[in-house]
Protein backbone atom coordinates (compact mmCIF):
# COMPACT_ATOMS: atom_id res chain seq x y z
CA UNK A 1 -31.04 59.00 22.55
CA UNK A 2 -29.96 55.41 22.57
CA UNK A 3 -26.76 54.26 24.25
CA UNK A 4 -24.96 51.32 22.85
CA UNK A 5 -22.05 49.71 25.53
CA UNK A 6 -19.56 47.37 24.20
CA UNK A 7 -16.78 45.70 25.85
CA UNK A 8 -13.41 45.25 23.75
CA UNK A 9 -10.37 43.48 24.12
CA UNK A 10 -7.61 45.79 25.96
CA UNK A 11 -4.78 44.08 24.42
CA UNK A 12 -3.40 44.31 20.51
CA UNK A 13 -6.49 43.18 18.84
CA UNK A 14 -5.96 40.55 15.75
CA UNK A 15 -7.10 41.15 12.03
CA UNK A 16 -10.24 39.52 12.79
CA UNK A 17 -11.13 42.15 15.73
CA UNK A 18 -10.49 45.11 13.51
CA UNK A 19 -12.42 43.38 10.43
CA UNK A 20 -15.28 42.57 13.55
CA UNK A 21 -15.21 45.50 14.70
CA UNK A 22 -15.53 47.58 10.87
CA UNK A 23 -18.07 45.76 10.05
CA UNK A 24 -20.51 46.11 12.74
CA UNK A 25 -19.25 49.93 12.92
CA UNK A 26 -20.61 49.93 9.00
CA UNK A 27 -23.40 48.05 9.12
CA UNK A 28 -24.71 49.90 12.05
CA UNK A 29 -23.86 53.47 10.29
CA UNK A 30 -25.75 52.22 7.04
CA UNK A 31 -28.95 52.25 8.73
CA UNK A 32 -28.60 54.28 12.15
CA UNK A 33 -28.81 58.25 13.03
CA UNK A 34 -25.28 58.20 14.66
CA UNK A 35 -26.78 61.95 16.25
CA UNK A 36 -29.61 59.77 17.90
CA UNK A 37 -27.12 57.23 19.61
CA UNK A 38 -24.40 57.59 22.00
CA UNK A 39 -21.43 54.78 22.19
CA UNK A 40 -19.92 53.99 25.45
CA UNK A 41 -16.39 52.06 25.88
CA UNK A 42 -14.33 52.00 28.57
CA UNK A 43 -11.26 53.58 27.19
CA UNK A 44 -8.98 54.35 24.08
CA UNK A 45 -6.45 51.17 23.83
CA UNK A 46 -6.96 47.26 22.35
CA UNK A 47 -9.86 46.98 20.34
CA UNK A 48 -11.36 49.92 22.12
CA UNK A 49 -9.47 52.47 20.30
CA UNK A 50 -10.43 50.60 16.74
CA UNK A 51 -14.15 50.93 17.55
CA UNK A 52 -13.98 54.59 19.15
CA UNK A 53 -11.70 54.99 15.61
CA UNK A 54 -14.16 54.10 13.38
CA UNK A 55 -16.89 55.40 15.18
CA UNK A 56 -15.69 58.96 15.55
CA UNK A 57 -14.88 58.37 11.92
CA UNK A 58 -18.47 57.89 10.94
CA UNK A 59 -19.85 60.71 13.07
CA UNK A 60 -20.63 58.76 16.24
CA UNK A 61 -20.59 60.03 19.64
CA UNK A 62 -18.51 58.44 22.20
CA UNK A 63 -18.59 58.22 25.44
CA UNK A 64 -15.55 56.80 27.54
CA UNK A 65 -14.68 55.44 31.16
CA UNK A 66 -11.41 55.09 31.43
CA UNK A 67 -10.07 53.72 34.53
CA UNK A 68 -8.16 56.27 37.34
CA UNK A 69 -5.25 54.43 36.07
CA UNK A 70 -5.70 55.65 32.89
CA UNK A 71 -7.71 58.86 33.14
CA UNK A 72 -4.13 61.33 31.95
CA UNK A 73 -3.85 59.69 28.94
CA UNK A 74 -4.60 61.39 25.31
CA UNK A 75 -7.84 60.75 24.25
CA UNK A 76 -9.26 62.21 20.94
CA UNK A 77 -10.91 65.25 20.24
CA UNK A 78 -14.64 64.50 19.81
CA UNK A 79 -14.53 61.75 22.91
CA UNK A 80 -16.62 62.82 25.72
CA UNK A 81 -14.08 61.40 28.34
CA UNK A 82 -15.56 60.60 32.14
CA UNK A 83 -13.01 60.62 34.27
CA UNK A 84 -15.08 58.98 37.50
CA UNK A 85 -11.82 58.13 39.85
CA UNK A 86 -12.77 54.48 39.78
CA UNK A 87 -9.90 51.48 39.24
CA UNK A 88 -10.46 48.98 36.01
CA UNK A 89 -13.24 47.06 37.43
CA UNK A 90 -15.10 49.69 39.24
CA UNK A 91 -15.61 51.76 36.29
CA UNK A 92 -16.93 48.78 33.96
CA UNK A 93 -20.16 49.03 36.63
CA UNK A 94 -21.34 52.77 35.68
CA UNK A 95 -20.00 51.95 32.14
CA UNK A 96 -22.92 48.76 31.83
CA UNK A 97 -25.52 50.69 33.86
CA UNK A 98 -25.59 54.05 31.70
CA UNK A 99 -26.58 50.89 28.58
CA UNK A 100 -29.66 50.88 27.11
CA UNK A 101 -27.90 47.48 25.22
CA UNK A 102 -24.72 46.05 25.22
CA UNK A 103 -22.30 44.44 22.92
CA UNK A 104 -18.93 42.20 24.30
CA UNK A 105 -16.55 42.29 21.24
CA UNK A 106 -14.46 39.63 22.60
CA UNK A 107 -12.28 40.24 25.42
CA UNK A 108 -10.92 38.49 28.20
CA UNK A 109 -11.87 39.01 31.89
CA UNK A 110 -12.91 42.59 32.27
CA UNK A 111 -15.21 42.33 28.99
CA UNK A 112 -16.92 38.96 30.86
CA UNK A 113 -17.02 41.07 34.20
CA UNK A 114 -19.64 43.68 31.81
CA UNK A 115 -21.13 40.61 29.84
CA UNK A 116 -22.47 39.44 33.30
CA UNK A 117 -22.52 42.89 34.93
CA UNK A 118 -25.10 43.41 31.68
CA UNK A 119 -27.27 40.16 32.43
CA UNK A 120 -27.76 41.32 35.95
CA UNK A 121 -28.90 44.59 35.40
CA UNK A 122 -31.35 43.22 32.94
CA UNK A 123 -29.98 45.28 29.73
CA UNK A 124 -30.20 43.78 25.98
CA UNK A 125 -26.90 41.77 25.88
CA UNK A 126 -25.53 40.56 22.37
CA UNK A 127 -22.19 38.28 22.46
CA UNK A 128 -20.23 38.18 19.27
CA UNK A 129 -18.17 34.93 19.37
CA UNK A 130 -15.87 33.02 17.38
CA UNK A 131 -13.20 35.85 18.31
CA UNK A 132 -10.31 34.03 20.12
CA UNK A 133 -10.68 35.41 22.94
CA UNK A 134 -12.44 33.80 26.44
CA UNK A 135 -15.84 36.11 26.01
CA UNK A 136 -16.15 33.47 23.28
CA UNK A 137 -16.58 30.26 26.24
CA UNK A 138 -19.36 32.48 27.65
CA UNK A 139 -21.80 31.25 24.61
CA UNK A 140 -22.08 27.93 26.52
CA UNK A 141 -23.55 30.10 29.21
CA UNK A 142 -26.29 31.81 27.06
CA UNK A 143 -29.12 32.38 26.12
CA UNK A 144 -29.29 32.73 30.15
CA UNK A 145 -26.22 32.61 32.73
CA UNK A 146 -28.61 31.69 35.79
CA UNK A 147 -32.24 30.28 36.67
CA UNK A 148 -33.67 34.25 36.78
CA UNK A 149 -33.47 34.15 33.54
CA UNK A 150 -32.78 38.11 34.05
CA UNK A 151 -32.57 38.62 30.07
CA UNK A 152 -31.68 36.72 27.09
CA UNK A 153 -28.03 37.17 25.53
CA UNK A 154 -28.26 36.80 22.02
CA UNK A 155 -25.21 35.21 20.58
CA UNK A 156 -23.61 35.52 16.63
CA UNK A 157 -20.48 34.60 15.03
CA UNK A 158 -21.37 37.42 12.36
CA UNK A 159 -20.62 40.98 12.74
CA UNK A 160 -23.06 42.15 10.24
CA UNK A 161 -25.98 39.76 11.76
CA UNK A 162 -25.39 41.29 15.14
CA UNK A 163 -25.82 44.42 14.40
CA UNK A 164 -29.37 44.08 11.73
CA UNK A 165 -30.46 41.87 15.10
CA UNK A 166 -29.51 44.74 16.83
CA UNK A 167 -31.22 47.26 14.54
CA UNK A 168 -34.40 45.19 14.27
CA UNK A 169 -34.70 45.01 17.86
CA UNK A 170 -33.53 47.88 19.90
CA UNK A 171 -32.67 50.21 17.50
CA UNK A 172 -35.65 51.27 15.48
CA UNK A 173 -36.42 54.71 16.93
CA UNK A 174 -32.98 55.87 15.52
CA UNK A 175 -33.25 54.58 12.30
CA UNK A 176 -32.02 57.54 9.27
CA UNK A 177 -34.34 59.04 7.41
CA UNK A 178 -36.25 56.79 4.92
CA UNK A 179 -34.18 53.64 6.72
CA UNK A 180 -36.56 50.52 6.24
CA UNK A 181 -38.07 49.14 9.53
């Protein structure tokens, strides 16, 4: 089993997000064995609860870690919720390390606290930009945030191209039945 991480805007995500968002969810189902690949977010509000949404929709298994802050809130039914104790920040750490890759959205501050949280633990990073939101300023950062060079973070301004990039690269050993490699 694969695990996919993304980070997602917390607030009321635009037209754009939810279009973002769709799209990759789609384009990702077309080709993937949803039973072969778990989805981890870090809760069920913003853009969060659009991807868990659409990806509970399609058949996906999700995985969440929602802050203690958060932890007595409904989730929905098919959500395997982890309820670790940890505040807003401390949970985005188990969140990035149970990746295999990772995927920031767009978000603000928490979502670039994973992006680099994901470059230092070495795990497959992709960075969808052109969202509005300040993930996008981390592109002048990439394809490395330091001299370690600890991985590459692959940037698009494309839903759909993330997520073939995605397939072509990490994703292969999950790919449906008569899916072309």
């Amino acid at each position: 089993m694969i695990r996919i991480g993304f980070a997602a805007y917390s607030g009321d995500p635009t037209h754009r997000d939810i279009e973002n968002a769709r799209q990759l969810v789609t384009t990702l189902y077309r080709e993937v064995d949803f039973n072969r690949v778990a989805f981890l977010l870090g809760g069920y509000w913003g853009l969060m609860r659009v991807l868990v949404d659409e990806l509970l929709q399609h058949g996906g298994r999700v995985v969440l870690f929602p802050p203690l802050e958060l932890e007595k809130l409904e989730y929905p039914e098919g959500a395997i919720v982890l309820r670790l104790g940890l505040s807003m920040r401390a949970r985005s750490i188990p969140l990035v390390r149970s990746s295999d890759v990772f995927i920031v959205m767009g978000g603000e501050g928490g979502s670039i606290l994973e992006l680099v949280t994901s470059y230092d633990e070495g795990i497959p990073t992709y960075l969808l930009t052109e969202t509005g939101h300040s993930t996008d300023k981390m592109s002048f950062l990439t394809p490395y945030l330091d001299r370690r060079r600890t991985v590459e973070i692959k940037v698009f301004n494309d839903p759909v191209q993330l997520a073939e990039d995605l397939i072509q690269n990490h994703l292969q050993s999950v790919l449906r039945s008569g899916a072309s490699k």
